[in-house]
N, C-alpha and C. Protein backbone atom coordinates (compact mmCIF):
# COMPACT_ATOMS: atom_id res chain seq x y z
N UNK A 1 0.83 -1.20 0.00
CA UNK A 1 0.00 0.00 0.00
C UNK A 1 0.86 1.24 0.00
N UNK A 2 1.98 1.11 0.52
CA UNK A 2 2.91 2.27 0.58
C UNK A 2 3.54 2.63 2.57
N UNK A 3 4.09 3.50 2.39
CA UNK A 3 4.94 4.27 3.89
C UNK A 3 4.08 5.24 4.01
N UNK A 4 4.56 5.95 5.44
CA UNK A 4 4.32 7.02 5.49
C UNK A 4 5.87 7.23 6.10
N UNK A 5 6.18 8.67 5.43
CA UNK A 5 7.70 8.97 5.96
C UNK A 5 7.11 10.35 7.30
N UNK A 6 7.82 9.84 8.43
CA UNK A 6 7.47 11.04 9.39
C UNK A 6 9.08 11.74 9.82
N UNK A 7 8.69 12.98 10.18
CA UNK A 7 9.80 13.81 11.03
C UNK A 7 10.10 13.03 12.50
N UNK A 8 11.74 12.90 12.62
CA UNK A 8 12.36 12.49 13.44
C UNK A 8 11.81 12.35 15.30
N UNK A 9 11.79 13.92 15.49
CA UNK A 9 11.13 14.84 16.32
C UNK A 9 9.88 14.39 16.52
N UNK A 10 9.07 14.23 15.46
CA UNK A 10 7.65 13.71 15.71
C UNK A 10 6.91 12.70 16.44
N UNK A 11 8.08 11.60 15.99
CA UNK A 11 7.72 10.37 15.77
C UNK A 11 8.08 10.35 17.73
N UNK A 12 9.17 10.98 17.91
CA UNK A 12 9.55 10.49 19.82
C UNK A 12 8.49 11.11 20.30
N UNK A 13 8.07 12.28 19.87
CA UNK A 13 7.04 13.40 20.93
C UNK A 13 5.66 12.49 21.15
N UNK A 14 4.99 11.27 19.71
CA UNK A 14 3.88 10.46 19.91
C UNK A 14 4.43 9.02 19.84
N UNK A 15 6.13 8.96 20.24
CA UNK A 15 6.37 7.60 21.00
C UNK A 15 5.67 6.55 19.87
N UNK A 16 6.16 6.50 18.39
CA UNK A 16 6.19 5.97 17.04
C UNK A 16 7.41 5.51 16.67
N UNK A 17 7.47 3.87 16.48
CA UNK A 17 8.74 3.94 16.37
C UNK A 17 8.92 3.79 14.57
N UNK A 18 10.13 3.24 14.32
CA UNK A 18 10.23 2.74 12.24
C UNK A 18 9.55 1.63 12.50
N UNK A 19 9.41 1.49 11.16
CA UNK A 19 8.46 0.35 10.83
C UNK A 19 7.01 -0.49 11.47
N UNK A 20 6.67 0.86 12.82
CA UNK A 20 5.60 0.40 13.59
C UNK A 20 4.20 0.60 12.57
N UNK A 21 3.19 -0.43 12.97
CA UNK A 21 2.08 0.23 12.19
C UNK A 21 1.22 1.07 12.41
N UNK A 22 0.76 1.70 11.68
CA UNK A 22 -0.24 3.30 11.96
C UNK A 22 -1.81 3.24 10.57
N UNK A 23 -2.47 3.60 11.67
CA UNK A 23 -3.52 4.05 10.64
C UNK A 23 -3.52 5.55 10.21
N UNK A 24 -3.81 5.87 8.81
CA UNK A 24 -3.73 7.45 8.42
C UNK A 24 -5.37 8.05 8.12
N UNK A 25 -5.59 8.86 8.97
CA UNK A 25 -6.81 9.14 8.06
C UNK A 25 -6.74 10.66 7.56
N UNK A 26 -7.09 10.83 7.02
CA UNK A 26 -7.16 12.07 5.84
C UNK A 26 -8.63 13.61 6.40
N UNK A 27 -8.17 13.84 7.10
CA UNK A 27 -9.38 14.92 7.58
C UNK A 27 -10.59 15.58 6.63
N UNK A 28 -9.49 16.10 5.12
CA UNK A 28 -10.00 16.68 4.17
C UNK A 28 -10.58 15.47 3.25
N UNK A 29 -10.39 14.62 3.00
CA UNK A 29 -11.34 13.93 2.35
C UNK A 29 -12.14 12.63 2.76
N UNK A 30 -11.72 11.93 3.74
CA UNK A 30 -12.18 11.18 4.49
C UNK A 30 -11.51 9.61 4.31
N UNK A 31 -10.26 9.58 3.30
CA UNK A 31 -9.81 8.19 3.40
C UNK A 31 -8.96 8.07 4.33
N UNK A 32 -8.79 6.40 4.32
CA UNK A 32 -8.22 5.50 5.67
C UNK A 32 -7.37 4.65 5.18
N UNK A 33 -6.28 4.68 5.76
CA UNK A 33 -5.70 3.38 5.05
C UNK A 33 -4.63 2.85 6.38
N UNK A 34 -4.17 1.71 6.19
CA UNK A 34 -3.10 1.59 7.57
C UNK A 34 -1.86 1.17 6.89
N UNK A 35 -0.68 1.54 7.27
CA UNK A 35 0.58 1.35 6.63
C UNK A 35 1.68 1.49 7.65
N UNK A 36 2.62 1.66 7.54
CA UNK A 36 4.20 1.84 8.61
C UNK A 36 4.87 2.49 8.23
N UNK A 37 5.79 3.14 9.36
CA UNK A 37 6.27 4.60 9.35
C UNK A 37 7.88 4.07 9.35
N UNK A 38 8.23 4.96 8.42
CA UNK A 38 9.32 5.49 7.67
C UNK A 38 10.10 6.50 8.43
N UNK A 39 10.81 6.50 9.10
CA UNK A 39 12.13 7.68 9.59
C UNK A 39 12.71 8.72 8.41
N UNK A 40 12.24 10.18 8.37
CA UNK A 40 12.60 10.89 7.57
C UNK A 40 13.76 12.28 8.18
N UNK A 41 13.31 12.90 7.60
CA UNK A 41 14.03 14.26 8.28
C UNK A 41 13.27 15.47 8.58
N UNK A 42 13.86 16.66 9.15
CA UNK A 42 12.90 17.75 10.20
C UNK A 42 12.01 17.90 8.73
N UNK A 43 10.81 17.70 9.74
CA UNK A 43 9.67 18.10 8.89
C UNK A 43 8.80 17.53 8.44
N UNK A 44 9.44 16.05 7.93
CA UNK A 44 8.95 15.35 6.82
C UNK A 44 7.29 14.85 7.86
N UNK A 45 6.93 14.94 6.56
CA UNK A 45 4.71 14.14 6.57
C UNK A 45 5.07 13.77 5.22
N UNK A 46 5.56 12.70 5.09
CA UNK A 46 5.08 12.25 3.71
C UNK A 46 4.55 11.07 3.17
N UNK A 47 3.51 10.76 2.67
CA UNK A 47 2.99 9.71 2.07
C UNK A 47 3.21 9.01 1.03
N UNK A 48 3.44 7.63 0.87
CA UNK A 48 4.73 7.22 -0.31
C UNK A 48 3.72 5.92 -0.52
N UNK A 49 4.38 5.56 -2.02
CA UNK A 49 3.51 4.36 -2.83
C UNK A 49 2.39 4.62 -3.00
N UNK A 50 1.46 3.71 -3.49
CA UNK A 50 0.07 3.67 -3.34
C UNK A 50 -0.71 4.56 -2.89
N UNK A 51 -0.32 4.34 -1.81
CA UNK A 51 -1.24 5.56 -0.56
C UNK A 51 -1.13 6.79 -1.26
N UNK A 52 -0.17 7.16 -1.65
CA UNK A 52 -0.06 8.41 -2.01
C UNK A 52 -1.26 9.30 -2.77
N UNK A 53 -2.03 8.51 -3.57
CA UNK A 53 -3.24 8.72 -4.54
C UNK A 53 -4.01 9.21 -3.25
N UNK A 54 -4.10 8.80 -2.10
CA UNK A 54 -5.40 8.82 -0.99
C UNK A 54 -5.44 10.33 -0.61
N UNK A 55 -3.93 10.85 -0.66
CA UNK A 55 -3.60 11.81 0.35
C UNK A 55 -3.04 13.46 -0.76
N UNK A 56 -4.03 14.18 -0.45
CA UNK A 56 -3.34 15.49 -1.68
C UNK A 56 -2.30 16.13 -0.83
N UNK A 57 -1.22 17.02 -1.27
CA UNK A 57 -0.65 18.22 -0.60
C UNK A 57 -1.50 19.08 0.02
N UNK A 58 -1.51 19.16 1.58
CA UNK A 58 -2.32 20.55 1.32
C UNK A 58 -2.97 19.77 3.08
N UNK A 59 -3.42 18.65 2.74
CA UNK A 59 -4.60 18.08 3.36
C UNK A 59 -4.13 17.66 4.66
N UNK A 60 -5.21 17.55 5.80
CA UNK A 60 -4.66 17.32 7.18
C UNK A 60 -5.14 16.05 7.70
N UNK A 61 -3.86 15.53 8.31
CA UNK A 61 -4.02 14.38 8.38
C UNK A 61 -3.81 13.61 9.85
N UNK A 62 -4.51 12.58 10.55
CA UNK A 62 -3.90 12.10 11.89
C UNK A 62 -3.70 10.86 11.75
N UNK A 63 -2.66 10.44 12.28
CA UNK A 63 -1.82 9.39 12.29
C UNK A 63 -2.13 8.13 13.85
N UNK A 64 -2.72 7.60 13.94
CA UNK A 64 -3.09 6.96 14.91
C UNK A 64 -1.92 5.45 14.95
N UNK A 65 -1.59 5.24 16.35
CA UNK A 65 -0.90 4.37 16.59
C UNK A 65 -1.55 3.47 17.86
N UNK A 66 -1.50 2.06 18.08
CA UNK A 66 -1.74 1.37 19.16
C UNK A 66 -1.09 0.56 19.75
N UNK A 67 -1.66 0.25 21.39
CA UNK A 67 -0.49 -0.44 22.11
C UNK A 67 -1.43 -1.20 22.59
N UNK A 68 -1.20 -2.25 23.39
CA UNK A 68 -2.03 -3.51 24.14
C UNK A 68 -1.38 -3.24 25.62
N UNK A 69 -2.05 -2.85 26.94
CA UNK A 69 -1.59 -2.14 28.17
C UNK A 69 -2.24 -3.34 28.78
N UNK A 70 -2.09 -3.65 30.41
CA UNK A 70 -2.43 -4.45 31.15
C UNK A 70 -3.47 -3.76 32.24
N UNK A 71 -3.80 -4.24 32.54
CA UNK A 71 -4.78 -2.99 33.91
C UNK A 71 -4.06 -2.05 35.00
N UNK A 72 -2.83 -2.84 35.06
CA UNK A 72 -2.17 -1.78 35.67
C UNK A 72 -1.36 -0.60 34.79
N UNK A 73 -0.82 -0.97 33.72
CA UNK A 73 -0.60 0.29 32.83
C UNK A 73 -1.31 1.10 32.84
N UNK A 74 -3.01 0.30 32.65
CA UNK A 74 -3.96 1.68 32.21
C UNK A 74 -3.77 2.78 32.99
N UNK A 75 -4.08 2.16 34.33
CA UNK A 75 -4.47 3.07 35.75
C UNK A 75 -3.40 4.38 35.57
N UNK A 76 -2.05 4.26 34.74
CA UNK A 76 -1.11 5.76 35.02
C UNK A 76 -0.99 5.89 33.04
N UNK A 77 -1.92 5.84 32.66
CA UNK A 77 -2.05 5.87 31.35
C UNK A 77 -2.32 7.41 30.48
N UNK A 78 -2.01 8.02 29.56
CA UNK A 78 -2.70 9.05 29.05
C UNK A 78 -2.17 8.79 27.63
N UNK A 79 -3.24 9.46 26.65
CA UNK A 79 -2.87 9.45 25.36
C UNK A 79 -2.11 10.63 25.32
N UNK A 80 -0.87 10.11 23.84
CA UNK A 80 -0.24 11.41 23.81
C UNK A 80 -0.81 12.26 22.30
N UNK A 81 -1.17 13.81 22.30
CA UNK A 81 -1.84 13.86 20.93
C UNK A 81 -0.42 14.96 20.92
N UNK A 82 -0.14 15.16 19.30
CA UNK A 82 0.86 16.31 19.12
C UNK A 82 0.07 16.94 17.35
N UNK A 83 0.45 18.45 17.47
CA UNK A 83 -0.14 18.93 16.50
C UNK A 83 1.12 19.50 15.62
């Protein structure tokens, strides 16, 4: 289906590592797709292969990642969001 290439910086601040998997969804038009993240450089959002058709320049996008926690994780748990 393709990568998504993310900024270095980014990826530690929402605790993403390479090659983890992520769902992308597309704000401005409403597609979804799930793929794995790519280590780029300051800055980089970029959408590669396939996917790429899903996603225009321009368009805003959130990147969702998941973990499997135990009951005691939950209890000191918070999501991290970064803009």
């Amino acid at each position: 289906m393709g990568s998504i290439t993310l900024d270095p910086k980014l990826m530690e601040l929402a605790d993403v590592l390479e090659h983890e998997q992520v769902h992308v969804l597309d704000i401005d038009n409403g597609a979804r797709f799930e793929t794995y993240v790519i280590r780029g450089g300051p800055g980089d959002v970029i959408i590669n292969g396939a996917a790429a058709r899903l996603v225009h320049t321009g368009d805003r996008a959130i990147v969702i990642s998941y973990a499997q926690y135990d009951d005691a994780e939950l209890e000191s748990y918070a999501p991290r969001v970064q803009q």
